[in-house]
C-alpha atoms as a PDB file:
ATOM      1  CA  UNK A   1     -19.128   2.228  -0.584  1.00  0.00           C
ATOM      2  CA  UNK A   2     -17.649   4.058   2.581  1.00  0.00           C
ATOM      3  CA  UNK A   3     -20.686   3.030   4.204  1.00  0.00           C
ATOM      4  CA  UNK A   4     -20.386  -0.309   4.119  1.00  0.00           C
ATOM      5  CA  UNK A   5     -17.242  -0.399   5.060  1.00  0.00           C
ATOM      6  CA  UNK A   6     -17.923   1.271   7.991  1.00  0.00           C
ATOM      7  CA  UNK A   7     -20.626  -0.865   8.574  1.00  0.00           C
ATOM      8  CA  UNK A   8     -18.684  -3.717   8.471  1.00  0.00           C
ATOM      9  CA  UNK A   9     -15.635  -2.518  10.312  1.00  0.00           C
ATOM     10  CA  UNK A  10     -14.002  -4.436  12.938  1.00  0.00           C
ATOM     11  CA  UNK A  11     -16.731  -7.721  12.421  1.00  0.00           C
ATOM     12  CA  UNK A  12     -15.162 -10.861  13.474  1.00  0.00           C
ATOM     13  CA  UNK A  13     -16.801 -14.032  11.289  1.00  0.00           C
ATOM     14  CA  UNK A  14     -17.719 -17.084  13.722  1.00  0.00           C
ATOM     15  CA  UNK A  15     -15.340 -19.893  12.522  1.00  0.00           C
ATOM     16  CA  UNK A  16     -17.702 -22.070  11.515  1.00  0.00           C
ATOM     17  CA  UNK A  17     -19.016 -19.757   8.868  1.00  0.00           C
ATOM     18  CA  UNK A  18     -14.976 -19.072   7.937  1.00  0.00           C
ATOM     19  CA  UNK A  19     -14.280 -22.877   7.597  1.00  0.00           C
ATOM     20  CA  UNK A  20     -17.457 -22.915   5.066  1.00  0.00           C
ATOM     21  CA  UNK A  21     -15.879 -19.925   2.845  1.00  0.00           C
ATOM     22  CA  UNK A  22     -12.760 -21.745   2.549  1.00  0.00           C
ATOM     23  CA  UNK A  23     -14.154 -24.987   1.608  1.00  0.00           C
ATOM     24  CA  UNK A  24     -13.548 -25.278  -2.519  1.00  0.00           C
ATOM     25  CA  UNK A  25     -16.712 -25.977  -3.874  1.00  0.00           C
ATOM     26  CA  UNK A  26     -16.992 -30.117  -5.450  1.00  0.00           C
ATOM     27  CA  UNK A  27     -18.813 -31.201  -8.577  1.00  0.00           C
ATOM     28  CA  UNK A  28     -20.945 -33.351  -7.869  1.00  0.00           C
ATOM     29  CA  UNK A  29     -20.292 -35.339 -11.185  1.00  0.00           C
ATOM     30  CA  UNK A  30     -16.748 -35.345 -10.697  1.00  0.00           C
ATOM     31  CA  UNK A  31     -13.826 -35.156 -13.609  1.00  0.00           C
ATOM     32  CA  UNK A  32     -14.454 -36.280 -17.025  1.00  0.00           C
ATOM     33  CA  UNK A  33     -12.435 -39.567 -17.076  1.00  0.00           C
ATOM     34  CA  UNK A  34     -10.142 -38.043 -19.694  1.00  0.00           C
ATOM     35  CA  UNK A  35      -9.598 -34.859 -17.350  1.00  0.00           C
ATOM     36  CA  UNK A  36      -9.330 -37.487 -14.218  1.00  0.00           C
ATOM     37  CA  UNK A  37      -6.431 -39.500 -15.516  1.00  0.00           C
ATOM     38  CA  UNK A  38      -4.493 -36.430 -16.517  1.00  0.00           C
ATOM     39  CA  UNK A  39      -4.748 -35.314 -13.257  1.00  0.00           C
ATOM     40  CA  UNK A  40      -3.431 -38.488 -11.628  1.00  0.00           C
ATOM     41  CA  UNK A  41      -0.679 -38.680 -14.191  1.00  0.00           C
ATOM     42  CA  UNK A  42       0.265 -35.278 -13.699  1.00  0.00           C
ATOM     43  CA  UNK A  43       0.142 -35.965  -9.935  1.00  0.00           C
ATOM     44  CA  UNK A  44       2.043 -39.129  -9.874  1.00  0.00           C
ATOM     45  CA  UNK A  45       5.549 -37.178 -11.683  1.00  0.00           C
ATOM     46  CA  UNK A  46       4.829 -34.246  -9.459  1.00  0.00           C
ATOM     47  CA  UNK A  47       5.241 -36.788  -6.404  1.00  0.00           C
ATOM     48  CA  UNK A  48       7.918 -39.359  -7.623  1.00  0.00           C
ATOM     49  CA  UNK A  49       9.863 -35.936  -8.649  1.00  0.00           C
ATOM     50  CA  UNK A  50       9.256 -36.263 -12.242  1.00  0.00           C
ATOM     51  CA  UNK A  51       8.298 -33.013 -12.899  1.00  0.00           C
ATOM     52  CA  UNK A  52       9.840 -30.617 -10.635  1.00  0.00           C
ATOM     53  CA  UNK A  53       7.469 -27.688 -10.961  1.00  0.00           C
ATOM     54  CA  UNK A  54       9.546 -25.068 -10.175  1.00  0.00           C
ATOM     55  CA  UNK A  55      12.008 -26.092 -13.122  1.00  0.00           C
ATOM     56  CA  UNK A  56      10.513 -25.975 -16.549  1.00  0.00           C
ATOM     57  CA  UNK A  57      13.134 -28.514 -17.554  1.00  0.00           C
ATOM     58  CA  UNK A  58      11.208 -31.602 -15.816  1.00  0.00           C
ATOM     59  CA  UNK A  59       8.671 -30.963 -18.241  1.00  0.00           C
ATOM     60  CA  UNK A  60      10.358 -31.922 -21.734  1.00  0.00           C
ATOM     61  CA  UNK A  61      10.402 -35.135 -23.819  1.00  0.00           C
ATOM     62  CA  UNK A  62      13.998 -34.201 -24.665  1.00  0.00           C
ATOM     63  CA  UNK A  63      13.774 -37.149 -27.316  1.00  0.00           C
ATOM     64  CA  UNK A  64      11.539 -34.044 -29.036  1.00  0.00           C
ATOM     65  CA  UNK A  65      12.145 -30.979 -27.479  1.00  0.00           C
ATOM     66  CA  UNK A  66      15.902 -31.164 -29.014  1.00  0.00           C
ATOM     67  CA  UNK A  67      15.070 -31.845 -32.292  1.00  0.00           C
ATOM     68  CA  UNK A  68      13.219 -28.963 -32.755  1.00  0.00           C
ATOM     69  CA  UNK A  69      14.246 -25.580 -34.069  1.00  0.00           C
ATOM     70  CA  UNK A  70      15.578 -22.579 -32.053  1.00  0.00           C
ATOM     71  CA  UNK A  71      12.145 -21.139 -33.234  1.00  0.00           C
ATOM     72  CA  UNK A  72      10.177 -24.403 -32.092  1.00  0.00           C
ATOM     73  CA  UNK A  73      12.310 -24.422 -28.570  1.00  0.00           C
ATOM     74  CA  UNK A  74      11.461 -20.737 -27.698  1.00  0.00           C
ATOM     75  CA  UNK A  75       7.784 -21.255 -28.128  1.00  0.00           C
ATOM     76  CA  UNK A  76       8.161 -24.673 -26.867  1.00  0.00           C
ATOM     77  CA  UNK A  77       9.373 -22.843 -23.435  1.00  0.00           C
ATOM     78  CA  UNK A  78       7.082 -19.897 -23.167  1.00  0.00           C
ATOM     79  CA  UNK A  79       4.434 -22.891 -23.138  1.00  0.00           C
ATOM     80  CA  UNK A  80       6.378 -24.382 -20.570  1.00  0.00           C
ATOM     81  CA  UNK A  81       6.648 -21.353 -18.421  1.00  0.00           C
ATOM     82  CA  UNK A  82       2.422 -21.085 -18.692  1.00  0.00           C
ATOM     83  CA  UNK A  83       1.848 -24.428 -18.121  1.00  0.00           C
ATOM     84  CA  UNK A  84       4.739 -24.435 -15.222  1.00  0.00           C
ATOM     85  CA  UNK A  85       2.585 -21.483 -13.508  1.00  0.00           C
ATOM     86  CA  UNK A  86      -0.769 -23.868 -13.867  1.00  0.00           C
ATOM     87  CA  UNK A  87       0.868 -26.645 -12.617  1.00  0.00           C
ATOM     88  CA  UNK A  88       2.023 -24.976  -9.384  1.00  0.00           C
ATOM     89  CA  UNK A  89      -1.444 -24.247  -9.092  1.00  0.00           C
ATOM     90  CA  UNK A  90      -2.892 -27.675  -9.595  1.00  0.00           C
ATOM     91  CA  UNK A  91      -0.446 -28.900  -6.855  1.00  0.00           C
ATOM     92  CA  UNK A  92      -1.119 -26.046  -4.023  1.00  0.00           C
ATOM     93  CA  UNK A  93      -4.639 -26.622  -4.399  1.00  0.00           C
ATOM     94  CA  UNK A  94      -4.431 -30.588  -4.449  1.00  0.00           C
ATOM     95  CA  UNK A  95      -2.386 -30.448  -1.670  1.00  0.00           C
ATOM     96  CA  UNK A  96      -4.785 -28.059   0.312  1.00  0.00           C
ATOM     97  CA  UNK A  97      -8.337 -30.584   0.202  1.00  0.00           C
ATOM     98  CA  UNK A  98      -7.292 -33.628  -2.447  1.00  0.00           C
ATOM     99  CA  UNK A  99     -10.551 -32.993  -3.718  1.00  0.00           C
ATOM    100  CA  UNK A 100     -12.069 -32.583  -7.869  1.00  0.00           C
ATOM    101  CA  UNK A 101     -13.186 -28.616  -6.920  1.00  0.00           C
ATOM    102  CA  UNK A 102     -14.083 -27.018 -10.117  1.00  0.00           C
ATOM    103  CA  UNK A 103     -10.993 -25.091  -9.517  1.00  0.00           C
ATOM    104  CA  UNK A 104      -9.137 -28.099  -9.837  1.00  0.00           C
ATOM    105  CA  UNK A 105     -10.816 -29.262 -12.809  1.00  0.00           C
ATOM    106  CA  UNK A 106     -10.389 -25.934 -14.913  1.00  0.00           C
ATOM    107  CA  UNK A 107      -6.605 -25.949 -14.130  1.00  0.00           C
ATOM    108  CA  UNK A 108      -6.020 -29.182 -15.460  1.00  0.00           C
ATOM    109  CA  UNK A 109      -8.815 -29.014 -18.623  1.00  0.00           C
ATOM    110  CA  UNK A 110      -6.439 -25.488 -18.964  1.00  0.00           C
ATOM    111  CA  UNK A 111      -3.075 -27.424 -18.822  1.00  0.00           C
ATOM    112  CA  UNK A 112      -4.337 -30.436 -21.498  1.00  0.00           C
ATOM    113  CA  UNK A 113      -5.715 -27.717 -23.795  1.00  0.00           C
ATOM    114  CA  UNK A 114      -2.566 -25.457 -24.256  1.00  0.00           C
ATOM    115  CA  UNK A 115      -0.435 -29.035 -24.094  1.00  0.00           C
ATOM    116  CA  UNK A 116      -2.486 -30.979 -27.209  1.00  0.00           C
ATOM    117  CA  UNK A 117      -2.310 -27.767 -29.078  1.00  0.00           C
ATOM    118  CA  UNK A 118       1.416 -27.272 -28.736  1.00  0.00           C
ATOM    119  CA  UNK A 119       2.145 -30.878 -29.395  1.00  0.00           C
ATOM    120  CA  UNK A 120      -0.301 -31.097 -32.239  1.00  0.00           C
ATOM    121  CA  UNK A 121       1.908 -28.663 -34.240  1.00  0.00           C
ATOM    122  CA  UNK A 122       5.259 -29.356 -32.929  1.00  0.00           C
ATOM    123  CA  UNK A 123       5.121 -33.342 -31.776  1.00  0.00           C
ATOM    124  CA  UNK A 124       5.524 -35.426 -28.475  1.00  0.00           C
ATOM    125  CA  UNK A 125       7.104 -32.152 -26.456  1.00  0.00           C
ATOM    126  CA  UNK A 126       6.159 -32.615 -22.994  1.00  0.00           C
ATOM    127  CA  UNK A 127       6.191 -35.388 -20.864  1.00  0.00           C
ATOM    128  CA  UNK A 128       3.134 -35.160 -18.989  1.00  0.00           C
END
């Protein structure tokens, strides 16, 4: 392991070859349609200031979210808090290239899975 290291020590990659590394790699075949329109939902209350993604707060249906139990609530928040940290993601990344990468794609697939399972046991919870 030293060895390469060594080996490798002090090389300088052309920029061209850099600019290619950082490029997120695109599906061809795009989004699902399902996966596409959650994205552009979830981007549209990110930029109107919907969902303030730094404030898990944004993200409740309140008409719900205070119906439910103090038991309901507390898991209702550590979802929020996970799907806070995805969403932060989502965003950073969008904002970088605007582009479907696969990165992208898992992120959001991530955020709609852990979202329809909370809601299908505890109701209309979240807003996005």
């Amino acid at each position: 392991m030293q060895e390469i290291l060594k080996k490798y020590e002090g090389h300088i990659m052309d920029t061209e070859t850099q600019n290619a590394l950082n490029k997120p790699l695109v599906d061809a075949n795009g989004m699902s349609e399902t996966t596409g329109s959650f994205l552009e939902k979830l981007l549209e209350k990110l930029e109107k200031g919907g969902i303030n993604p730094h404030n898990s707060q944004t993200l409740y249906n309140h008409d719900i979210y205070d119906k439910l139990s103090e038991e309901e609530q507390e898991a209702a928040d550590l979802t929020a808090i996970n799907l806070m940290s995805l969403i932060r993601q989502i965003e950073r990344l969008w904002k970088l290239d605007k582009s479907p990468s696969f990165q992208i794609r898992n992120l959001v697939e991530s955020v709609f899975q852990m979202k329809s399972k909370f809601e299908g046991l505890h109701g209309d919870v979240y807003i996005i």
